[in-house]
PDB file of N, CA and C in Angstrom:
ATOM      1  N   UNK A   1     -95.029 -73.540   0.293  1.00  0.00           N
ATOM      2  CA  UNK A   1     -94.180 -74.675   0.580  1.00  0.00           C
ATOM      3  C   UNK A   1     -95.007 -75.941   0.334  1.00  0.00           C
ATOM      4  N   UNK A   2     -94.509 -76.691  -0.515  1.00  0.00           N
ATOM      5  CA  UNK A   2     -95.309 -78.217  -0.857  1.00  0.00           C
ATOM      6  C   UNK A   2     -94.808 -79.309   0.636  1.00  0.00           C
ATOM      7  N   UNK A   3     -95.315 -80.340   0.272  1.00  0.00           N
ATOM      8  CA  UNK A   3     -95.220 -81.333   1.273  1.00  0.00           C
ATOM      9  C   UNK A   3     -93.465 -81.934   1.058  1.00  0.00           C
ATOM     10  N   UNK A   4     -93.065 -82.505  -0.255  1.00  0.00           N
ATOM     11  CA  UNK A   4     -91.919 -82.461  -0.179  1.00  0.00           C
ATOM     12  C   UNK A   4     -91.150 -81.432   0.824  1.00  0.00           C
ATOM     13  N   UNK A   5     -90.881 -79.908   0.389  1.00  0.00           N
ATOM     14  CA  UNK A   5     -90.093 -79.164   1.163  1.00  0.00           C
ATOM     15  C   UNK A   5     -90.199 -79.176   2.693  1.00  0.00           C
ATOM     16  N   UNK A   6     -91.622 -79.175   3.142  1.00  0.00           N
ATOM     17  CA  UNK A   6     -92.381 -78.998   3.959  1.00  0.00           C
ATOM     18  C   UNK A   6     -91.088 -80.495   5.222  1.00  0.00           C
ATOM     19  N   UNK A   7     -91.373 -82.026   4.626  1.00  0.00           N
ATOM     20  CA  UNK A   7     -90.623 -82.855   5.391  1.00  0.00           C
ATOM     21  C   UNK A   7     -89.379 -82.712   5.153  1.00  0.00           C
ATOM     22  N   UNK A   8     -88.282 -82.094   3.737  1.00  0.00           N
ATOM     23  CA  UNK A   8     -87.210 -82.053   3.884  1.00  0.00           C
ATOM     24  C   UNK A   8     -86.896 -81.077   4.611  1.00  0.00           C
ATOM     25  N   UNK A   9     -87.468 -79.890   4.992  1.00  0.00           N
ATOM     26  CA  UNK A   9     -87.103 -78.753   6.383  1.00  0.00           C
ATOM     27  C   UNK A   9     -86.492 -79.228   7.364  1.00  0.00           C
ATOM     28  N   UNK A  10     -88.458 -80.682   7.501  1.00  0.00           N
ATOM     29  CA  UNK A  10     -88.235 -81.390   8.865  1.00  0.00           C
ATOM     30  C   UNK A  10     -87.159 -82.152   9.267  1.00  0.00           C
ATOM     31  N   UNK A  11     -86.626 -82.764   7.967  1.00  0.00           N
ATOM     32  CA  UNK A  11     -85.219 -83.830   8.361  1.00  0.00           C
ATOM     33  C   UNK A  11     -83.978 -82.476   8.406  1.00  0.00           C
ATOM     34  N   UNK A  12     -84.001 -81.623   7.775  1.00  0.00           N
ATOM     35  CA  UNK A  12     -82.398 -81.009   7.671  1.00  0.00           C
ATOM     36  C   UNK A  12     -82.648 -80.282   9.561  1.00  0.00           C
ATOM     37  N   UNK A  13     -83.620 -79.658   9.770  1.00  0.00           N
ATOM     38  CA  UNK A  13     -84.079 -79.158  11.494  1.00  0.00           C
ATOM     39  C   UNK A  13     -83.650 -80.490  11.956  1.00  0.00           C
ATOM     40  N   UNK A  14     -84.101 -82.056  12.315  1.00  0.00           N
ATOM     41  CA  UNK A  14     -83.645 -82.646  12.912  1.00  0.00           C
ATOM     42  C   UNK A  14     -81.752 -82.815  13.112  1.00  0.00           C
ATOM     43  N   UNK A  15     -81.827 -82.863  11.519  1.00  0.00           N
ATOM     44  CA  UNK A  15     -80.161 -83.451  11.544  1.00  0.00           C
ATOM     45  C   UNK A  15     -79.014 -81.988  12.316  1.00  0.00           C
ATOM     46  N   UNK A  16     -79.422 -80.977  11.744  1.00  0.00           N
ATOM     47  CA  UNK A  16     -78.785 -79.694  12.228  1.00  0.00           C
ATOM     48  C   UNK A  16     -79.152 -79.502  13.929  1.00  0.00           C
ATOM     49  N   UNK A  17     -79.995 -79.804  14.456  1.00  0.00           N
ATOM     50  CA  UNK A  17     -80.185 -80.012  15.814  1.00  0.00           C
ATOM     51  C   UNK A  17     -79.302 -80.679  16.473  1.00  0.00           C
ATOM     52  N   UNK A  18     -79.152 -82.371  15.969  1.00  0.00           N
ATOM     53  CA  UNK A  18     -78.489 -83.062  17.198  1.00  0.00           C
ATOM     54  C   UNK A  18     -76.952 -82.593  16.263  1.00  0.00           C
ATOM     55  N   UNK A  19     -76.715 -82.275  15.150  1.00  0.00           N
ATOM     56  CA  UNK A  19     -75.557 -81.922  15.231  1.00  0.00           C
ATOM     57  C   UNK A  19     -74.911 -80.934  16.401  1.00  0.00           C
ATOM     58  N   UNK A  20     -75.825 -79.913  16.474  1.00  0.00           N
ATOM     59  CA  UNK A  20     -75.650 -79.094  17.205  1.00  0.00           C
ATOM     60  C   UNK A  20     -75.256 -79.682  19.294  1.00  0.00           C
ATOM     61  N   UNK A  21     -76.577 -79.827  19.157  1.00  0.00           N
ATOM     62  CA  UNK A  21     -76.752 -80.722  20.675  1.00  0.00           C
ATOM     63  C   UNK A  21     -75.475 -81.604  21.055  1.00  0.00           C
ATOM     64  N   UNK A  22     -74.953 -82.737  20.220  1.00  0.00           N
ATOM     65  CA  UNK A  22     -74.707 -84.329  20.540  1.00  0.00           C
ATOM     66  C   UNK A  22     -73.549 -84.203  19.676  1.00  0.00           C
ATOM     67  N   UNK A  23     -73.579 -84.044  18.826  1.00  0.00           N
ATOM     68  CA  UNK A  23     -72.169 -84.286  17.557  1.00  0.00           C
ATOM     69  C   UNK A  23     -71.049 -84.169  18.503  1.00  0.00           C
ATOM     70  N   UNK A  24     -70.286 -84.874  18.261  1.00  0.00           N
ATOM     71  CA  UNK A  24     -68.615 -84.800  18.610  1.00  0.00           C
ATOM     72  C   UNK A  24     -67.691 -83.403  18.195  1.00  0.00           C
ATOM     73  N   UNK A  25     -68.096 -83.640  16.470  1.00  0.00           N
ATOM     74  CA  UNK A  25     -67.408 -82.175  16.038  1.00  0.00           C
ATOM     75  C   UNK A  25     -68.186 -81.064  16.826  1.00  0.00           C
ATOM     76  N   UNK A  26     -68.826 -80.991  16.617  1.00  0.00           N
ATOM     77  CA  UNK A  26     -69.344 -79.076  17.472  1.00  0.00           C
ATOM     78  C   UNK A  26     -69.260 -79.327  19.072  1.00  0.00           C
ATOM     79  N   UNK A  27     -68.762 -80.385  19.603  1.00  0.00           N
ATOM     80  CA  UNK A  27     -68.118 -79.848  20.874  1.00  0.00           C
ATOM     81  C   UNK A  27     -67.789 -78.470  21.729  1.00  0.00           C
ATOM     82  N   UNK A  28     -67.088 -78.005  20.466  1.00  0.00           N
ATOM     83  CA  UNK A  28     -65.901 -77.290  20.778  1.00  0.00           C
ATOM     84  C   UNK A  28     -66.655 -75.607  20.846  1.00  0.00           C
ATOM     85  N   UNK A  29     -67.902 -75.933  20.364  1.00  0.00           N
ATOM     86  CA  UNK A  29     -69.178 -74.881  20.891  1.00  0.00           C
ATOM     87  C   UNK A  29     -69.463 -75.048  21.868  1.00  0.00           C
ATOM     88  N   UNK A  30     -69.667 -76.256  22.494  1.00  0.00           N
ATOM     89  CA  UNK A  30     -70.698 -76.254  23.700  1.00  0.00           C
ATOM     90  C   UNK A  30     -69.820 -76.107  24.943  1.00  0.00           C
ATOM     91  N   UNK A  31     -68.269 -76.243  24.871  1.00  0.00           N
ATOM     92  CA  UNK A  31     -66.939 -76.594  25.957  1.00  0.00           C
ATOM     93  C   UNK A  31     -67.237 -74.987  26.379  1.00  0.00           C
ATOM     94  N   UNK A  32     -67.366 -74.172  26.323  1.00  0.00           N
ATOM     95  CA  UNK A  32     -67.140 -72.711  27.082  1.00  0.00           C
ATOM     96  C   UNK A  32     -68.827 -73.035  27.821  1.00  0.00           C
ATOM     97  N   UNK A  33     -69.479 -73.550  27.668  1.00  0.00           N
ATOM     98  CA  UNK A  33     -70.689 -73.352  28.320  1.00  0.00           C
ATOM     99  C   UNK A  33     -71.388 -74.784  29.014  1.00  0.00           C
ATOM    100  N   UNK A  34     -70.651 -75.851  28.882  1.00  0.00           N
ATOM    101  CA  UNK A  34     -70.764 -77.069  29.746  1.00  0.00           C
ATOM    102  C   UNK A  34     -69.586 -77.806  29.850  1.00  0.00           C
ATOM    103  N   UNK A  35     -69.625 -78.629  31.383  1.00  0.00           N
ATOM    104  CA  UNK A  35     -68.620 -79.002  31.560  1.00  0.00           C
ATOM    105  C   UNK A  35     -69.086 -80.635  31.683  1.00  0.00           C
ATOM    106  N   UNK A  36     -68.524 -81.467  31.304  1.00  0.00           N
ATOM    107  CA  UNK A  36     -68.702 -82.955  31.042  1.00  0.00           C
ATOM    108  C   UNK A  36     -67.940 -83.938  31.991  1.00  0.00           C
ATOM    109  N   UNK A  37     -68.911 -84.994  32.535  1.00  0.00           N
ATOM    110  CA  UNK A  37     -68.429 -85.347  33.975  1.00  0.00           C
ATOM    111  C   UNK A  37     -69.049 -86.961  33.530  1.00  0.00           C
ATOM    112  N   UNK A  38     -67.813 -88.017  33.688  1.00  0.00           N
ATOM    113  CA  UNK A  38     -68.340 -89.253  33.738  1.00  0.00           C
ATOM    114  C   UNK A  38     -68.177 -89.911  34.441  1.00  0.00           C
ATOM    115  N   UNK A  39     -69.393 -90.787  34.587  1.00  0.00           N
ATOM    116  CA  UNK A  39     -69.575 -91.904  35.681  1.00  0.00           C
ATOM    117  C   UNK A  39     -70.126 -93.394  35.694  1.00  0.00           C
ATOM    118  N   UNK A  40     -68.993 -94.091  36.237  1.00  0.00           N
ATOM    119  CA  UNK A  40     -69.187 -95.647  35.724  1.00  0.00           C
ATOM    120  C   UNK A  40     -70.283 -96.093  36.965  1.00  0.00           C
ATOM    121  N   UNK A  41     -71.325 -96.844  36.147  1.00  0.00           N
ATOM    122  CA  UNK A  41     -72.346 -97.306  37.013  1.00  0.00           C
ATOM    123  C   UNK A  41     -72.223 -98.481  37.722  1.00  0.00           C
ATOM    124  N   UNK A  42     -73.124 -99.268  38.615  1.00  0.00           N
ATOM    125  CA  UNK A  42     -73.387 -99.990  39.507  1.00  0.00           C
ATOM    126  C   UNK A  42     -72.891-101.357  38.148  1.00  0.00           C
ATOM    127  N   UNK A  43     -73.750-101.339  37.343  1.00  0.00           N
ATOM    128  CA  UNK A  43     -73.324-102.148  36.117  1.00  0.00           C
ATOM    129  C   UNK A  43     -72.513-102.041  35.016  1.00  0.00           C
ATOM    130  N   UNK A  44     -71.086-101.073  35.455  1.00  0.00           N
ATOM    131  CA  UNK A  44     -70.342-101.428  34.714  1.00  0.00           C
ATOM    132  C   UNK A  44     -70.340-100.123  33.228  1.00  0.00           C
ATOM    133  N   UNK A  45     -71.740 -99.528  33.049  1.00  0.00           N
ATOM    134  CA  UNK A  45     -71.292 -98.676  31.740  1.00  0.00           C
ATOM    135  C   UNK A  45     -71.626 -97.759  32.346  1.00  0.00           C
ATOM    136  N   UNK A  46     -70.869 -96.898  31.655  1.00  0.00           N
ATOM    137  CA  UNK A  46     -70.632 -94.982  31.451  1.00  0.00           C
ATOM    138  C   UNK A  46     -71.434 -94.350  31.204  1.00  0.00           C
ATOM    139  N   UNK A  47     -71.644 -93.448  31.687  1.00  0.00           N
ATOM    140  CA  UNK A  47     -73.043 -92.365  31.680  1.00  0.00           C
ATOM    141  C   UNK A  47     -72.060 -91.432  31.505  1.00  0.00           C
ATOM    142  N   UNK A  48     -72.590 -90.450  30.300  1.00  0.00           N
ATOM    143  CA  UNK A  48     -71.925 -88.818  30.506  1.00  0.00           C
ATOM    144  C   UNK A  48     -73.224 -88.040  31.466  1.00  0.00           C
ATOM    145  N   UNK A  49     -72.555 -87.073  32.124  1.00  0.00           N
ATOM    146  CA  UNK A  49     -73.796 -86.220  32.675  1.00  0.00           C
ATOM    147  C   UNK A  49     -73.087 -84.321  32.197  1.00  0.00           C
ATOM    148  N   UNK A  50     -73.909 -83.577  32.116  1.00  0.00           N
ATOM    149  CA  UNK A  50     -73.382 -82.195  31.948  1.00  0.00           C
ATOM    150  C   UNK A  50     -73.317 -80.940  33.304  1.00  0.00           C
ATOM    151  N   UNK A  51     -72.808 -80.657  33.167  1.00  0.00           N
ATOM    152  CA  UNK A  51     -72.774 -79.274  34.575  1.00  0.00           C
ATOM    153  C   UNK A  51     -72.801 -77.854  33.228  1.00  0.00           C
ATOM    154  N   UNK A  52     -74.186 -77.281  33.392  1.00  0.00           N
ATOM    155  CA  UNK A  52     -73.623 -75.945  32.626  1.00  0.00           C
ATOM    156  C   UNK A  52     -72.759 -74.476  33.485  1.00  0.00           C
ATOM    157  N   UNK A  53     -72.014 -74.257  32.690  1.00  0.00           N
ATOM    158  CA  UNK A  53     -70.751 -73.296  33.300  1.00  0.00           C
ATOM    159  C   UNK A  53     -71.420 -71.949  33.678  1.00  0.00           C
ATOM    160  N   UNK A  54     -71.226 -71.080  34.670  1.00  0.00           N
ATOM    161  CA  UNK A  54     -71.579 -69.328  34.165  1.00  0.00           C
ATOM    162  C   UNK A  54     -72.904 -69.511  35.042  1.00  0.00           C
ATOM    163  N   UNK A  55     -73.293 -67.825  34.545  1.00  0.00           N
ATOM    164  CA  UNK A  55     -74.281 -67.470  35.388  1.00  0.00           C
ATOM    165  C   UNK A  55     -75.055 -66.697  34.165  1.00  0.00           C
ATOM    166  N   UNK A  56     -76.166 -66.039  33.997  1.00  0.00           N
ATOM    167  CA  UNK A  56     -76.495 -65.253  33.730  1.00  0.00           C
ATOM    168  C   UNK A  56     -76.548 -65.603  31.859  1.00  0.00           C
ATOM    169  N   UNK A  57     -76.063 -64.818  30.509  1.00  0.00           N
ATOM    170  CA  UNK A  57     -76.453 -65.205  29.663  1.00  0.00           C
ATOM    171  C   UNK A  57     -75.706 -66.822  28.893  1.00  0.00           C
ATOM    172  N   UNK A  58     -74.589 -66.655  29.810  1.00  0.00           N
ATOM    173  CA  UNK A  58     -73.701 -67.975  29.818  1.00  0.00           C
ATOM    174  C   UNK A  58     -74.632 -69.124  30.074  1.00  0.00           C
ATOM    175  N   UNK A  59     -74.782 -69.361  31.369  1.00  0.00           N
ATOM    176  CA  UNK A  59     -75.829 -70.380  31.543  1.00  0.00           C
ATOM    177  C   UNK A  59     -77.060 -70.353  30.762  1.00  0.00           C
ATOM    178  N   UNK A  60     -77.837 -69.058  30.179  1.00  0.00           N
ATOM    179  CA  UNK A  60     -78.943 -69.478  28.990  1.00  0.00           C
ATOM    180  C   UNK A  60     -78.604 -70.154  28.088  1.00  0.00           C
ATOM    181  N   UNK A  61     -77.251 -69.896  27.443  1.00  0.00           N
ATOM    182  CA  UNK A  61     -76.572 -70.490  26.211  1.00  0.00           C
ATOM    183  C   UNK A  61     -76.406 -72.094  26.759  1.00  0.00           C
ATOM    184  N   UNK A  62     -76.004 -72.456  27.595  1.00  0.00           N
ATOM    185  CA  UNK A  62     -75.389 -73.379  27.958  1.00  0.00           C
ATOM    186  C   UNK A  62     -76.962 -74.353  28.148  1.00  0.00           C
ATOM    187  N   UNK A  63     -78.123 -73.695  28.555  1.00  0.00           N
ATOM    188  CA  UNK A  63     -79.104 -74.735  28.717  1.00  0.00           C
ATOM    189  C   UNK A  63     -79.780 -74.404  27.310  1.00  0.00           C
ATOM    190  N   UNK A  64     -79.503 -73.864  26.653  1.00  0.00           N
ATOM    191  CA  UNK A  64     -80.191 -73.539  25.209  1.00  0.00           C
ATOM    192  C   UNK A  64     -79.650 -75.145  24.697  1.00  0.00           C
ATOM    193  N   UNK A  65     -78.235 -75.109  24.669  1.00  0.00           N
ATOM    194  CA  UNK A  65     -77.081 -76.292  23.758  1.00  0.00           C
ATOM    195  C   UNK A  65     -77.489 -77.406  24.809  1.00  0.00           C
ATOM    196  N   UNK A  66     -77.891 -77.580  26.005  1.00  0.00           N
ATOM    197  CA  UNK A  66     -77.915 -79.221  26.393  1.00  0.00           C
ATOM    198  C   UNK A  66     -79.624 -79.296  26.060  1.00  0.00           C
ATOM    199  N   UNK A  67     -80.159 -78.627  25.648  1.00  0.00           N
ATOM    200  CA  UNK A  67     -81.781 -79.145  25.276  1.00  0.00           C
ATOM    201  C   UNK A  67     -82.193 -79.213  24.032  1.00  0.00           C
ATOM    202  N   UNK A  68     -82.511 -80.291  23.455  1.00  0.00           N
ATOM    203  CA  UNK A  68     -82.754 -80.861  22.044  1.00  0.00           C
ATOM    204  C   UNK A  68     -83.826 -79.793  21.632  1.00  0.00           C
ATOM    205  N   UNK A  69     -84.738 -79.937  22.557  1.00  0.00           N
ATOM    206  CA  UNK A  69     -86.196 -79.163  21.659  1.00  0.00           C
ATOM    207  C   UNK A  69     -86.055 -77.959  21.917  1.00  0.00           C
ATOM    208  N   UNK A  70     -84.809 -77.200  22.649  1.00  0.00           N
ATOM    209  CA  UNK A  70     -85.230 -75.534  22.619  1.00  0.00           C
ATOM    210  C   UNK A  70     -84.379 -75.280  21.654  1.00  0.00           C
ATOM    211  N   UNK A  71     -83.103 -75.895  21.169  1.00  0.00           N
ATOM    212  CA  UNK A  71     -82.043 -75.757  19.875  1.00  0.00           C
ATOM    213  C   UNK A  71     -82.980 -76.041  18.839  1.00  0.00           C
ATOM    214  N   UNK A  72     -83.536 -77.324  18.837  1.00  0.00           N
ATOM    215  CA  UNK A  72     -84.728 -77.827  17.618  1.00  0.00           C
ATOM    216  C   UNK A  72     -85.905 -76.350  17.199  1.00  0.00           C
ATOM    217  N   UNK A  73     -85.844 -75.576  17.971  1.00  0.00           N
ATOM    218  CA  UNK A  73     -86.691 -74.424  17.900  1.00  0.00           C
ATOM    219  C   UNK A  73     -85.801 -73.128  17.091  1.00  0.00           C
ATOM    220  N   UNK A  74     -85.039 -73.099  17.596  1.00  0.00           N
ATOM    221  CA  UNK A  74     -83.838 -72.082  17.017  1.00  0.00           C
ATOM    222  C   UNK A  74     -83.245 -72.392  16.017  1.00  0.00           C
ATOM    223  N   UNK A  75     -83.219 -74.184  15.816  1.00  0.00           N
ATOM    224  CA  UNK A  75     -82.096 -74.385  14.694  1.00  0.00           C
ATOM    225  C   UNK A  75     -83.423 -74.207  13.384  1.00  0.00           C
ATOM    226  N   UNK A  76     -84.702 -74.447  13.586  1.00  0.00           N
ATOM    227  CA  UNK A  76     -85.329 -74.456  13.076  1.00  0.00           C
ATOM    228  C   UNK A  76     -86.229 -73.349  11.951  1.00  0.00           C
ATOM    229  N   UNK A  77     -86.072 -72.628  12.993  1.00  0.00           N
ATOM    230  CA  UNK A  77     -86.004 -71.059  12.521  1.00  0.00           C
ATOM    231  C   UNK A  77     -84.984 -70.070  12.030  1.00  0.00           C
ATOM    232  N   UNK A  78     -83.960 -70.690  12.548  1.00  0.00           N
ATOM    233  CA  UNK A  78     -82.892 -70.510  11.342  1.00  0.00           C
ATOM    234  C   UNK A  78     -83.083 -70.699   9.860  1.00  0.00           C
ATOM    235  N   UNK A  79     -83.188 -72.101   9.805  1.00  0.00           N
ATOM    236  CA  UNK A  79     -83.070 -72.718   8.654  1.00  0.00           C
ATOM    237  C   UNK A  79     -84.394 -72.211   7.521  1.00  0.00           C
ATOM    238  N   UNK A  80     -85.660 -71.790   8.652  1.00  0.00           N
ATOM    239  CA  UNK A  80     -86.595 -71.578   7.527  1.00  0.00           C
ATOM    240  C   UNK A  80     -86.868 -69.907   7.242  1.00  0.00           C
ATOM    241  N   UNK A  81     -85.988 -68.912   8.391  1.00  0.00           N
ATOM    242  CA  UNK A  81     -85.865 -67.951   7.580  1.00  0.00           C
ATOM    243  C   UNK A  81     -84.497 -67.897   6.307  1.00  0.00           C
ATOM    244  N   UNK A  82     -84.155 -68.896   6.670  1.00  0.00           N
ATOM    245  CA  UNK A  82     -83.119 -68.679   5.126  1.00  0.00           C
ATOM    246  C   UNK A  82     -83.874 -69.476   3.792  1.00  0.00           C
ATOM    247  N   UNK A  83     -84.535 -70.311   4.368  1.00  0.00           N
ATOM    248  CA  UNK A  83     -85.705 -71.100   2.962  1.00  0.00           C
ATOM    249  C   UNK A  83     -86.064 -70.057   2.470  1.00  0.00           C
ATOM    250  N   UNK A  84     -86.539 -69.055   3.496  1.00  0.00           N
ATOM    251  CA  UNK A  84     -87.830 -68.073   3.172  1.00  0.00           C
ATOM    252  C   UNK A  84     -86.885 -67.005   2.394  1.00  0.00           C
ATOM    253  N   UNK A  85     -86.244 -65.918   2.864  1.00  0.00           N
ATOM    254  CA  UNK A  85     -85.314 -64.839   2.136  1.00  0.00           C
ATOM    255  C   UNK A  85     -84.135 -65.228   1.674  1.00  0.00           C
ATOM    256  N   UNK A  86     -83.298 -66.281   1.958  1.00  0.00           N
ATOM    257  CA  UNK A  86     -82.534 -66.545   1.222  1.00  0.00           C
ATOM    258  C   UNK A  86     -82.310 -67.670   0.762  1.00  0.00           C
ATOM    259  N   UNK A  87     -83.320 -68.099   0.003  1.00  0.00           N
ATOM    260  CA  UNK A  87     -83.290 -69.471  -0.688  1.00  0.00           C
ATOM    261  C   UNK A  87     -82.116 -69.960  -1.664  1.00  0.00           C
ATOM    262  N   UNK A  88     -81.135 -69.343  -2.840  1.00  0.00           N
ATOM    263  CA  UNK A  88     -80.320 -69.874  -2.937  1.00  0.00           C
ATOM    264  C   UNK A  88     -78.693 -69.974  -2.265  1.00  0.00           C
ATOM    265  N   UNK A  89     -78.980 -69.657  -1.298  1.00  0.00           N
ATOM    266  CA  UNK A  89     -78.231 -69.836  -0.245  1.00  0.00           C
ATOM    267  C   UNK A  89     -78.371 -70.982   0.313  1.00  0.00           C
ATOM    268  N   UNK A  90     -79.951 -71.332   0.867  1.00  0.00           N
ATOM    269  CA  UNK A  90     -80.333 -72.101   1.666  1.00  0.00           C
ATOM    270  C   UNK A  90     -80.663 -73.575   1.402  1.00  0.00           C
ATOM    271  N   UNK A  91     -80.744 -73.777  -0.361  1.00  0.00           N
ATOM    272  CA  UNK A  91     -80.620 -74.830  -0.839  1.00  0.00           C
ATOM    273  C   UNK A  91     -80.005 -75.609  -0.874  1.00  0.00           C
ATOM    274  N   UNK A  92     -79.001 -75.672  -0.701  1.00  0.00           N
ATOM    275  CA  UNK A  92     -78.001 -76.859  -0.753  1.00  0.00           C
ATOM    276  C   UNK A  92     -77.739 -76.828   0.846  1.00  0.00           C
ATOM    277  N   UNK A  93     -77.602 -75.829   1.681  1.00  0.00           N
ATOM    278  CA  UNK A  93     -77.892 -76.377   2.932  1.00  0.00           C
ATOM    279  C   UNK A  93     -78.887 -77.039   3.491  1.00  0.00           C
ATOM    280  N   UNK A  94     -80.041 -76.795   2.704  1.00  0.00           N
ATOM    281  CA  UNK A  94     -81.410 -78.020   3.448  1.00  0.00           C
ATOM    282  C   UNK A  94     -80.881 -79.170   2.921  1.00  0.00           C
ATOM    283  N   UNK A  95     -80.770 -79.076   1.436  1.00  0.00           N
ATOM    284  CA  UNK A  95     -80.200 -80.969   1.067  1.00  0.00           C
ATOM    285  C   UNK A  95     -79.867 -81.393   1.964  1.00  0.00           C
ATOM    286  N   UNK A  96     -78.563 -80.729   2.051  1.00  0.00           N
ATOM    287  CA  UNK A  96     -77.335 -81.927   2.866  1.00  0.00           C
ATOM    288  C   UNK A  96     -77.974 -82.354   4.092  1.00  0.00           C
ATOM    289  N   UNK A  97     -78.413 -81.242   4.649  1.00  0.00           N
ATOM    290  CA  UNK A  97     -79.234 -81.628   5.989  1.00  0.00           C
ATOM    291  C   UNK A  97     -79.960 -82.508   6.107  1.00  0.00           C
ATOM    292  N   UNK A  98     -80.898 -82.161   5.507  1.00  0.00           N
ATOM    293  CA  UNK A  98     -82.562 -82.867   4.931  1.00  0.00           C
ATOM    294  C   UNK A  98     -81.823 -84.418   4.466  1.00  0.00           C
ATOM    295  N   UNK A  99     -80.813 -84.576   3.597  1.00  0.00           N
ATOM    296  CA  UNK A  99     -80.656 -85.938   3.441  1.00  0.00           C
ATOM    297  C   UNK A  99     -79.673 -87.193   4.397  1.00  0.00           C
ATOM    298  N   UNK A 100     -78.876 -86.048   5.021  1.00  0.00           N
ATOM    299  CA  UNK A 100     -78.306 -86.731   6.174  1.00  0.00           C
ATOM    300  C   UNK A 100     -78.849 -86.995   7.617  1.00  0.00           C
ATOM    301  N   UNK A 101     -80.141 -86.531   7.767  1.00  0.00           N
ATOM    302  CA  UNK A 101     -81.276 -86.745   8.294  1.00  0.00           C
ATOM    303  C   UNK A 101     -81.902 -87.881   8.449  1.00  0.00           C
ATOM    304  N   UNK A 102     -82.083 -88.567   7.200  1.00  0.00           N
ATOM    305  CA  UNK A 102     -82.876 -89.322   6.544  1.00  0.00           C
ATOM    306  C   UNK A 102     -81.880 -90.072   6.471  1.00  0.00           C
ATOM    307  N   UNK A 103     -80.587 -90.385   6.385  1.00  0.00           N
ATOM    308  CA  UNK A 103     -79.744 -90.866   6.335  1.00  0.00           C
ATOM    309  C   UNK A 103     -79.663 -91.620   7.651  1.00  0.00           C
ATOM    310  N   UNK A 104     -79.372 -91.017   8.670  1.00  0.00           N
ATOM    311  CA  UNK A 104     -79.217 -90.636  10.238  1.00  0.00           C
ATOM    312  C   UNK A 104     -80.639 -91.848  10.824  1.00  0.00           C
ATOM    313  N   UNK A 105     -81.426 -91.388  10.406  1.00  0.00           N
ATOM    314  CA  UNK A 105     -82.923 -92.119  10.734  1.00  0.00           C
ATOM    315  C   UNK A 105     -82.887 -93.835  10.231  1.00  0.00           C
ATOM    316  N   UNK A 106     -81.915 -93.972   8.940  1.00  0.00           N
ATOM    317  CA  UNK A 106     -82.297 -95.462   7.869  1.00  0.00           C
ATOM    318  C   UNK A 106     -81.269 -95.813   8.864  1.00  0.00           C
ATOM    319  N   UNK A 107     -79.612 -95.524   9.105  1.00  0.00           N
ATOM    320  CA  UNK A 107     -78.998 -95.555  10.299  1.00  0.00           C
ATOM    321  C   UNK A 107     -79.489 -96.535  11.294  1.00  0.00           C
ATOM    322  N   UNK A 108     -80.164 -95.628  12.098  1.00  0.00           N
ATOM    323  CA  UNK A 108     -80.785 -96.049  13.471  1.00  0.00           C
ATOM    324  C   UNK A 108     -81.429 -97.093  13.571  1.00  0.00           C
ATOM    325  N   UNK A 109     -82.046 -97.103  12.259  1.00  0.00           N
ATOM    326  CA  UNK A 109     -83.242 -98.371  11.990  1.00  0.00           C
ATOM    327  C   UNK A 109     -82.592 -99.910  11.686  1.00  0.00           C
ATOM    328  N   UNK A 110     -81.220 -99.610  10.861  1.00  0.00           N
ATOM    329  CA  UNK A 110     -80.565-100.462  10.650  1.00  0.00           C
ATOM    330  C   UNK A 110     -79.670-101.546  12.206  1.00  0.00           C
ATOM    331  N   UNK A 111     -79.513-100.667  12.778  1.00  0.00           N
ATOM    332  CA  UNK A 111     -78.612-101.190  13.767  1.00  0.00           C
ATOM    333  C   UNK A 111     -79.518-101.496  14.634  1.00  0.00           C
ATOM    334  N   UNK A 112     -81.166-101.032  14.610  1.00  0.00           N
ATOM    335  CA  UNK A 112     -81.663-101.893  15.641  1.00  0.00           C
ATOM    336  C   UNK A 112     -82.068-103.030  14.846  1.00  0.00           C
ATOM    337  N   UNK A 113     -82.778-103.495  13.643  1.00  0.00           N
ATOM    338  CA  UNK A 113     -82.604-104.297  13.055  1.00  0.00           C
ATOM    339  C   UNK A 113     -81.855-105.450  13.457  1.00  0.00           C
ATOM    340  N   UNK A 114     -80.123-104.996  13.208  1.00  0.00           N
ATOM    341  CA  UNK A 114     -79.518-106.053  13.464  1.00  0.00           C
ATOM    342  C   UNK A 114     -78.869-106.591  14.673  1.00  0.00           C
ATOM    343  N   UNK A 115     -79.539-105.647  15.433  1.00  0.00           N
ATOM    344  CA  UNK A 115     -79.062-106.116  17.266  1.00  0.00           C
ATOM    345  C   UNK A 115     -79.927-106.685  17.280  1.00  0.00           C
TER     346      UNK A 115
END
């Protein structure tokens, strides 16, 4: 693996993470295994907080999906045993990843910029 592949892994693992974690669309994964509870603060803005559902492998799943770095571990190893054995498979899934990543990151940078 060169240094190119090596950081595009790193961005498609980031971006496939908080998709996973945070995204709006994949919700509808995490709804059987957390339950979402909001609360308006002393000043006025909204905090989400999570309750995970279940007991037993339910609740593993459920604290697997509210923790960035233990999904970031799994989504990660996903992605690089398919680099590894199934690479043209896995190619055009690192792109998209890997560049909406990087995408995701110029993003972030932008809007603090202009706040």
């Amino acid at each position: 693996m060169n240094v190119f592949e090596f950081v595009l892994l790193g961005l498609a693992s980031f971006r496939l993470t908080r998709l996973i974690v945070f995204d709006k669309v994949t919700e509808i994964i995490r709804r059987p295994f957390h339950e979402v509870f909001e609360e308006t603060l002393p000043d006025g803005t909204v905090e989400e907080f999570i309750h995970i559902k279940g007991t037993g492998l339910k609740k593993w799943i459920g604290e697997l999906l509210s923790c960035y770095w233990c999904t970031g571990i799994w989504a990660t190893a996903f992605l690089y045993i398919l680099y590894e054995h199934y690479f043209p498979v896995s190619e055009p899934l690192i792109l998209i990843f890997g560049i909406a990543g990087l995408a995701s990151i110029i993003e972030t940078c932008v809007i603090k910029i202009l706040n």
